[in-house]
C-alpha atoms as a PDB file:
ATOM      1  CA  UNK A   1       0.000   0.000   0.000  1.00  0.00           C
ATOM      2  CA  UNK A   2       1.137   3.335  -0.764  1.00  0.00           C
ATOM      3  CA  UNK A   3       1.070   4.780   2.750  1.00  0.00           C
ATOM      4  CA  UNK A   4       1.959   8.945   0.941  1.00  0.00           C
ATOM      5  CA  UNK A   5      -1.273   8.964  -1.402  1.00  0.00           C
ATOM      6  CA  UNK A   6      -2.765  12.633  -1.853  1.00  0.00           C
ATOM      7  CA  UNK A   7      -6.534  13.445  -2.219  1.00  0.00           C
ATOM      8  CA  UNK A   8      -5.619  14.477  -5.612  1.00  0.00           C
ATOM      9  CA  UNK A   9      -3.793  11.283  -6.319  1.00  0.00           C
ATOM     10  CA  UNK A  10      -7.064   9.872  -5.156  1.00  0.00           C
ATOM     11  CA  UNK A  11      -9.146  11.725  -7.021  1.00  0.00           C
ATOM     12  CA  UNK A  12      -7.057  10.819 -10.071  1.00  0.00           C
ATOM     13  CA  UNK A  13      -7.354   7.045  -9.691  1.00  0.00           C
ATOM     14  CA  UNK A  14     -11.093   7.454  -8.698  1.00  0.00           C
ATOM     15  CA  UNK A  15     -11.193   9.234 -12.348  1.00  0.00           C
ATOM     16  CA  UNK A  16      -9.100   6.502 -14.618  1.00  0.00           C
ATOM     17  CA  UNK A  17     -10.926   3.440 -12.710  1.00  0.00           C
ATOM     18  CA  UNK A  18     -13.781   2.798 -15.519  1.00  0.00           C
ATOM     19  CA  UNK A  19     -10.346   1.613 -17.767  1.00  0.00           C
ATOM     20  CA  UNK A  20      -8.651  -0.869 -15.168  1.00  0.00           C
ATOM     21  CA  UNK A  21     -10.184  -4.410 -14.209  1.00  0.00           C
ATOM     22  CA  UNK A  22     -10.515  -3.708 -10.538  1.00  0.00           C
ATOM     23  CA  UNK A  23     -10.515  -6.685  -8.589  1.00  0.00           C
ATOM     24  CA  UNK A  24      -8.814  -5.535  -5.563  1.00  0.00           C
ATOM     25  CA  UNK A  25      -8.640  -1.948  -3.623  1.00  0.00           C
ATOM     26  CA  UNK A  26      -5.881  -1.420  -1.030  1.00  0.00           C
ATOM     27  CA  UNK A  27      -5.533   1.622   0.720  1.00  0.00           C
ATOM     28  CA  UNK A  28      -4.496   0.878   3.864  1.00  0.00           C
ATOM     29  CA  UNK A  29      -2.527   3.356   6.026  1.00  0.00           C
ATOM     30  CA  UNK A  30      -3.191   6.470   4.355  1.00  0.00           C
ATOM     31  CA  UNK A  31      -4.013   7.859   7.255  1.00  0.00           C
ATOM     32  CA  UNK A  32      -4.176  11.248   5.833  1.00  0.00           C
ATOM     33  CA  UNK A  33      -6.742  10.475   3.195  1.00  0.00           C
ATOM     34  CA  UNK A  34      -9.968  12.858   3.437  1.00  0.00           C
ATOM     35  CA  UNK A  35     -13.156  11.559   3.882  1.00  0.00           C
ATOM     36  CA  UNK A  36     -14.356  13.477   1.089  1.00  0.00           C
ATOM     37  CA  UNK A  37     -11.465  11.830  -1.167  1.00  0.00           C
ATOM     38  CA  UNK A  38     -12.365   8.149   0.050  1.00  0.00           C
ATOM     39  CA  UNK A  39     -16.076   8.532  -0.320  1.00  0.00           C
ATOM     40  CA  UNK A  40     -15.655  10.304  -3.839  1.00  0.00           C
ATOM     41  CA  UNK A  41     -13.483   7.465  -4.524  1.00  0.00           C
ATOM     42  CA  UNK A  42     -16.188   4.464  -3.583  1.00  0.00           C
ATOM     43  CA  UNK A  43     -18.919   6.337  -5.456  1.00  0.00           C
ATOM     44  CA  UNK A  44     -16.335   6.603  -8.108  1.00  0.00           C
ATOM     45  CA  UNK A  45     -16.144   2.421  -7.635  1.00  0.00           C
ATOM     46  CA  UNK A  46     -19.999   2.359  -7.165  1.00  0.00           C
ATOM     47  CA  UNK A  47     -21.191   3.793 -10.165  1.00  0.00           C
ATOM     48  CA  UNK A  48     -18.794   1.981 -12.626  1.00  0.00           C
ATOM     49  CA  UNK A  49     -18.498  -1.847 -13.944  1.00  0.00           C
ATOM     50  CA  UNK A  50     -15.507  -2.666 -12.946  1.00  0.00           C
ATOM     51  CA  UNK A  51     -16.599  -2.574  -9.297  1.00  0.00           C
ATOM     52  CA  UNK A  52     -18.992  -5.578 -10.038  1.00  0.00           C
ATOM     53  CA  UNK A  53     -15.734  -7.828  -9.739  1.00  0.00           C
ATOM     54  CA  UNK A  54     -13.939  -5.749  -6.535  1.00  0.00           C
ATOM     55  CA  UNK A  55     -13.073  -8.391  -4.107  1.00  0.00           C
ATOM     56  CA  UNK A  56     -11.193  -7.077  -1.952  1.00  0.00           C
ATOM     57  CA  UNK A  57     -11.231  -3.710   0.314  1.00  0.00           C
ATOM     58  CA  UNK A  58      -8.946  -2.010   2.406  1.00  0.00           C
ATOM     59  CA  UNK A  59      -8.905   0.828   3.944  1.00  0.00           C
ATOM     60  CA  UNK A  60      -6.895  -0.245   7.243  1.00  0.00           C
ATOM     61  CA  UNK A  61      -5.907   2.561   9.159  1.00  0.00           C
ATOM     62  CA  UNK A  62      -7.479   5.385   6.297  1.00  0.00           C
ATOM     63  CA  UNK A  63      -8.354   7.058  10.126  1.00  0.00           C
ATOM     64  CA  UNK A  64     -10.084  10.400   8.484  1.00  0.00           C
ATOM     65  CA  UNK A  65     -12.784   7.771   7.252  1.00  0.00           C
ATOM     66  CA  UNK A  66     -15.742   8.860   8.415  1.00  0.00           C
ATOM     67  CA  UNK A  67     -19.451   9.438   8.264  1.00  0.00           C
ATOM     68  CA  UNK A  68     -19.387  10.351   4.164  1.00  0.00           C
ATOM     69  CA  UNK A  69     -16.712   7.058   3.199  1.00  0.00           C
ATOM     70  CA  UNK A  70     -18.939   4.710   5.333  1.00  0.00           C
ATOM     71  CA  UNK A  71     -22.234   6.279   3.464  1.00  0.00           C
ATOM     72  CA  UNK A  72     -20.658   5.058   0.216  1.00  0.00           C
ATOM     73  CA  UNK A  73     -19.683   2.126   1.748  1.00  0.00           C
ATOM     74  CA  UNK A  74     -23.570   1.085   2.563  1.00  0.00           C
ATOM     75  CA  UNK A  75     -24.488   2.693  -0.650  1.00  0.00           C
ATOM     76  CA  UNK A  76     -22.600  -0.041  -2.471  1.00  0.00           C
ATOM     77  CA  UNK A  77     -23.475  -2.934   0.005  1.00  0.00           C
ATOM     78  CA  UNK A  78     -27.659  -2.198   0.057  1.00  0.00           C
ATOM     79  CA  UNK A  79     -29.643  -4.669  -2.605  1.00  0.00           C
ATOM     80  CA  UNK A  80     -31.895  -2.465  -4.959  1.00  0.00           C
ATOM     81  CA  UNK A  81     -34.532  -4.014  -5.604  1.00  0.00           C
ATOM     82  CA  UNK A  82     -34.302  -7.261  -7.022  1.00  0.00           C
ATOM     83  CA  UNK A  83     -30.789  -6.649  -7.744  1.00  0.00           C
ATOM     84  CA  UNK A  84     -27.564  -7.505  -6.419  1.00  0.00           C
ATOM     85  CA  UNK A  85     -25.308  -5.376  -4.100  1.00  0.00           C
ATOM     86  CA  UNK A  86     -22.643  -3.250  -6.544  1.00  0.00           C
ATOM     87  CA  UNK A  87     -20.327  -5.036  -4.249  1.00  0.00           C
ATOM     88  CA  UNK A  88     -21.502  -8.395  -4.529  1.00  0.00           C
ATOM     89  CA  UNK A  89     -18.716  -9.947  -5.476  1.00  0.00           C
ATOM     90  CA  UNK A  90     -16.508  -8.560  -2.370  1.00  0.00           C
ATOM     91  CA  UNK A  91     -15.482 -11.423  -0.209  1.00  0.00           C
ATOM     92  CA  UNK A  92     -12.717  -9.264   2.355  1.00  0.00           C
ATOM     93  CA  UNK A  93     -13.535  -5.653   3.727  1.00  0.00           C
ATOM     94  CA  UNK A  94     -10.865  -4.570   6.091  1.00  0.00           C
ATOM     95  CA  UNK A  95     -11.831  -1.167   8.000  1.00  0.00           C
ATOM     96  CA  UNK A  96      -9.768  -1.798  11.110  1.00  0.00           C
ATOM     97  CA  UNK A  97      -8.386   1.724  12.743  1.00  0.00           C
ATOM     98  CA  UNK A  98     -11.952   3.515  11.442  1.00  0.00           C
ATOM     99  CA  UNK A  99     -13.830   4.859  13.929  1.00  0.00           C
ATOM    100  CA  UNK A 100     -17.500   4.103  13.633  1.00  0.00           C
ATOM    101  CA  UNK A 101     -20.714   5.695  15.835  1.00  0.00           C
ATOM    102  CA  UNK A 102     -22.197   2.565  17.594  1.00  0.00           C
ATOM    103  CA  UNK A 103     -25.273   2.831  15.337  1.00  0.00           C
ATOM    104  CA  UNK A 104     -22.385   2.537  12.167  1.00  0.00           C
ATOM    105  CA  UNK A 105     -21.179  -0.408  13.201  1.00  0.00           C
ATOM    106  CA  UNK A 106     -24.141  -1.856  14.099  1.00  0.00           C
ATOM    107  CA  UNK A 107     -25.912  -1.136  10.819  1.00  0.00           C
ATOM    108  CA  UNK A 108     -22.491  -1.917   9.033  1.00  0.00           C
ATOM    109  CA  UNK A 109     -22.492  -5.350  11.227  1.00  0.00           C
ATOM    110  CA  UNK A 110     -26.127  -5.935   9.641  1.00  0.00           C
ATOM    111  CA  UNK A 111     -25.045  -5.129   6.242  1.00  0.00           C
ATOM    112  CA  UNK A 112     -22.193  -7.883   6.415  1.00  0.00           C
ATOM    113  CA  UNK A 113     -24.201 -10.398   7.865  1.00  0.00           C
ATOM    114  CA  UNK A 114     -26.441  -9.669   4.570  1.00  0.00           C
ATOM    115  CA  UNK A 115     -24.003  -9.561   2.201  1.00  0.00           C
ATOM    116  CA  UNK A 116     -23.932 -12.588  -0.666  1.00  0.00           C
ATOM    117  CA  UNK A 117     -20.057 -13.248  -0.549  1.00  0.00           C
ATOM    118  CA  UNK A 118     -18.732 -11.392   2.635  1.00  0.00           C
ATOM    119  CA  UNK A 119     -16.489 -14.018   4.795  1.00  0.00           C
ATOM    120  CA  UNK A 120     -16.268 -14.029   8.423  1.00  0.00           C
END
């Protein structure tokens, strides 16, 4: 992981994703990542096809995560109707060092336990 990424840099590779067979997103210890960066970056990852095959998230230790990034997050998890999750091929979600309200991670914990492909 490259621990020195910008919110520009971000921004950038939020912008060029639609070209790249995703499979796997890894931004763990950024720590200085916005949460207006990361959760422009997951509706960047939300709203294009290559997010249908993301497997695996990280975001270890991204600790300005908040509120906006975990919004995205349960924007990407939640089953339209009669569809599947954007994310419903993701089988590892790491968000260890993110601070969550109690009703986050309880709602987040729900979401998981929901989720087609999520492992324990």
């Amino acid at each position: 992981a490259n621990q020195g990424l910008t919110d520009g840099e971000l921004g950038a590779l939020g912008a060029v994703v639609s070209n790249v067979p995703l499979t796997h997103a890894n931004l763990e210890g950024n720590a200085k990542l916005s949460d207006h960066a990361l959760s422009n970056f997951m509706d960047a990852l939300g709203q294009l096809a290559p997010s249908l095959s993301l497997t695996s998230l990280n975001l270890k230790g991204c600790l300005q995560a908040g509120h906006s990034t975990i919004g995205a997050l349960f924007r990407m998890m939640e089953r339209p109707q009669g569809k599947r999750p954007v994310l419903s091929h993701l089988r590892s979600l790491n968000l260890s060092g993110i601070r969550l309200s109690s009703q986050a991670a309880l709602s987040l914990g729900q979401a998981c336990g929901q989720h087609p492909g999520l492992e324990a």
